[in-house]
C-alpha atoms as a PDB file:
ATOM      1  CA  UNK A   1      -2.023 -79.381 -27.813  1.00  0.00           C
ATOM      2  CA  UNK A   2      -5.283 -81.246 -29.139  1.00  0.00           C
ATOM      3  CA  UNK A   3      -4.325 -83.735 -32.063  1.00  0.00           C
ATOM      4  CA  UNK A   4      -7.755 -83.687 -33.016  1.00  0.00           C
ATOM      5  CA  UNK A   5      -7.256 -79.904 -33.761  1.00  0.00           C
ATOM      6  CA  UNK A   6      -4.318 -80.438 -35.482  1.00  0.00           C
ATOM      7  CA  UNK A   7      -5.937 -82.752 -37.954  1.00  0.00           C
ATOM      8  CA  UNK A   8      -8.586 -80.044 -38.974  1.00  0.00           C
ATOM      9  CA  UNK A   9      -8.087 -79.879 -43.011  1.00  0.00           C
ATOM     10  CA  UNK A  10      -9.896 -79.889 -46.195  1.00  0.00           C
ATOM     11  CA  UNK A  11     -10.580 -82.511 -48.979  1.00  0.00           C
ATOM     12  CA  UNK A  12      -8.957 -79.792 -51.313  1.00  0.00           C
ATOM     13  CA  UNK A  13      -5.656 -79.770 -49.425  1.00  0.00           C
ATOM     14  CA  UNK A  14      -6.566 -76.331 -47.091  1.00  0.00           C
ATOM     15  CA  UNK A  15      -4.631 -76.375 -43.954  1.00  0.00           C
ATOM     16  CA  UNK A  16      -4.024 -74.671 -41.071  1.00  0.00           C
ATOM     17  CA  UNK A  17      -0.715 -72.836 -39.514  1.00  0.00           C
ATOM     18  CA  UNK A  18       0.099 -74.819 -36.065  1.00  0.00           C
ATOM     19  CA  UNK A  19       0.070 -71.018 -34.593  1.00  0.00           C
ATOM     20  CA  UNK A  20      -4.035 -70.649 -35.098  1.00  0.00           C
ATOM     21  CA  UNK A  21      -4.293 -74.455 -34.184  1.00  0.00           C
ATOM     22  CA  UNK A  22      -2.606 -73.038 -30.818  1.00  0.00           C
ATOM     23  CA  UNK A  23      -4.721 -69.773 -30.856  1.00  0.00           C
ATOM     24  CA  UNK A  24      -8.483 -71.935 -31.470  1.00  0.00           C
ATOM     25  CA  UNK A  25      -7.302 -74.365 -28.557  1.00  0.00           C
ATOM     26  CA  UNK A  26      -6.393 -71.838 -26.312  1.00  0.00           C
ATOM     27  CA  UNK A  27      -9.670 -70.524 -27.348  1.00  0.00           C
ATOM     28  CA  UNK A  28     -11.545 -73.747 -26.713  1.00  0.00           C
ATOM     29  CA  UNK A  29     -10.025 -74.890 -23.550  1.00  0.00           C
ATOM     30  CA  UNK A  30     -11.214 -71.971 -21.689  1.00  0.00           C
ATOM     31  CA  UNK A  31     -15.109 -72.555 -23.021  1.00  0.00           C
ATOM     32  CA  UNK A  32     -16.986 -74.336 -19.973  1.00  0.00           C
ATOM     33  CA  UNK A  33     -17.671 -77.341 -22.395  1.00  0.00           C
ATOM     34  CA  UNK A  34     -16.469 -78.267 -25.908  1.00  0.00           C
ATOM     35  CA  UNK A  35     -18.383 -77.292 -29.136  1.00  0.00           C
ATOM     36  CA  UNK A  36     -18.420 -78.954 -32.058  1.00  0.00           C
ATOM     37  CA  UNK A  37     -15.625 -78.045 -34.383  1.00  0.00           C
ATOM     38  CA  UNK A  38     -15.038 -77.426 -38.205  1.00  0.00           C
ATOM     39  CA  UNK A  39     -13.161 -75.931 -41.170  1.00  0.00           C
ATOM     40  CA  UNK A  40     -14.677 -73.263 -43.210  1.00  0.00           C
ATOM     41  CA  UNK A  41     -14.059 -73.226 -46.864  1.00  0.00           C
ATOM     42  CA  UNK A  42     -12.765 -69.921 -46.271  1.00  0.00           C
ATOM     43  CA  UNK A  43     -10.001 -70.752 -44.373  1.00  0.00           C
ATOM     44  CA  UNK A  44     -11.996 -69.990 -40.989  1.00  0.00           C
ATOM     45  CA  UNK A  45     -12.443 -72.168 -38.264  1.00  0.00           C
ATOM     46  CA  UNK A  46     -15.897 -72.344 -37.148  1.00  0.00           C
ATOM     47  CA  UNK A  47     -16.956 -73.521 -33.398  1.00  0.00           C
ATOM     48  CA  UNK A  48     -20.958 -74.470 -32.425  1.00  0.00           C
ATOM     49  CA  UNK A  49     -23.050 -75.527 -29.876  1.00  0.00           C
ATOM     50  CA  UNK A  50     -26.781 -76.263 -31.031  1.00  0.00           C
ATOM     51  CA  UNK A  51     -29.294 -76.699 -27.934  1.00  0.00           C
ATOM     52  CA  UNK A  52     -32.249 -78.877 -28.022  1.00  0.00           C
ATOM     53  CA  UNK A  53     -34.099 -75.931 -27.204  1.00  0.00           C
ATOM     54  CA  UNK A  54     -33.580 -74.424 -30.447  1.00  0.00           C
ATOM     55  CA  UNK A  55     -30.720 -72.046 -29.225  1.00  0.00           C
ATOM     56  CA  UNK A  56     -27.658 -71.972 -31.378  1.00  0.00           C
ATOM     57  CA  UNK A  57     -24.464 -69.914 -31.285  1.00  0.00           C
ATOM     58  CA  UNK A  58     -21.824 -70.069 -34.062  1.00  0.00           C
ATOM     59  CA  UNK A  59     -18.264 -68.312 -33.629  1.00  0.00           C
ATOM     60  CA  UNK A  60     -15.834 -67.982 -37.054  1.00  0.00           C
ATOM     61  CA  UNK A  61     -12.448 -67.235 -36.254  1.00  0.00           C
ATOM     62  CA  UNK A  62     -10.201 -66.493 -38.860  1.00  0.00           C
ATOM     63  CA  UNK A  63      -6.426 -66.647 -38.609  1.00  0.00           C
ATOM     64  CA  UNK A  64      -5.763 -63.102 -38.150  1.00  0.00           C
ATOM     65  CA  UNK A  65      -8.258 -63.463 -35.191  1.00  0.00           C
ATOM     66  CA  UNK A  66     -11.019 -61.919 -36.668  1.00  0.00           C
ATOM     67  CA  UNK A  67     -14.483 -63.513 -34.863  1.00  0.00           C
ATOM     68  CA  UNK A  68     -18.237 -63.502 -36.924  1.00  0.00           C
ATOM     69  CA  UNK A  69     -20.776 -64.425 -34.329  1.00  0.00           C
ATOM     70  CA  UNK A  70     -23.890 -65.413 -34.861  1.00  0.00           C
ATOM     71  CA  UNK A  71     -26.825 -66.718 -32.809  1.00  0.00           C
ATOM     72  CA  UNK A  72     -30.184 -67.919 -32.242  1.00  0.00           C
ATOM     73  CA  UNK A  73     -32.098 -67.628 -29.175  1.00  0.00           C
ATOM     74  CA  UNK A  74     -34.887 -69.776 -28.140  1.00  0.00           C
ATOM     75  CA  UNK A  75     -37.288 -67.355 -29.192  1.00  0.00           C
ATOM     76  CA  UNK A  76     -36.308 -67.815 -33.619  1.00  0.00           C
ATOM     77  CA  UNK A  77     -34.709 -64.353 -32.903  1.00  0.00           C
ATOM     78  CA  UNK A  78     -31.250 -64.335 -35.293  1.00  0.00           C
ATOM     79  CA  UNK A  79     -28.119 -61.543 -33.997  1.00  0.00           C
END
């Protein structure tokens, strides 16, 4: 498994169960290439890949596998 997953926690002293580390890298390693990840404060583990084009996608995964998307196309337009 990815250390640098495992090492995902807050200032506050938030961590995460090693089960969801497993489910977000099994999530990640099948992505063509890597996004950027981070904690939420809400417990959520966010993933994002920000084009220079001005495209962005944003995933939220929470550890009952819930997943908030939300993205930007080149256009401005917001789903």
């Amino acid at each position: 498994m990815n250390n640098n997953l495992k090492k995902l926690e807050f200032d506050n002293g938030i961590s995460f169960e090693d089960s969801f580390i497993e489910t977000i890298h099994d999530i990640v390693k099948r992505l063509p290439y890597q996004p950027e990840i981070f904690p939420t404060f809400a417990g959520n583990i966010q993933l994002e890949y920000e084009e220079n084009n001005g495209k962005y996608l944003e995933i939220e995964i929470t550890p009952n596998n819930t997943m908030h998307i939300f993205k930007i196309d080149e256009n401005g337009n917001e789903y």
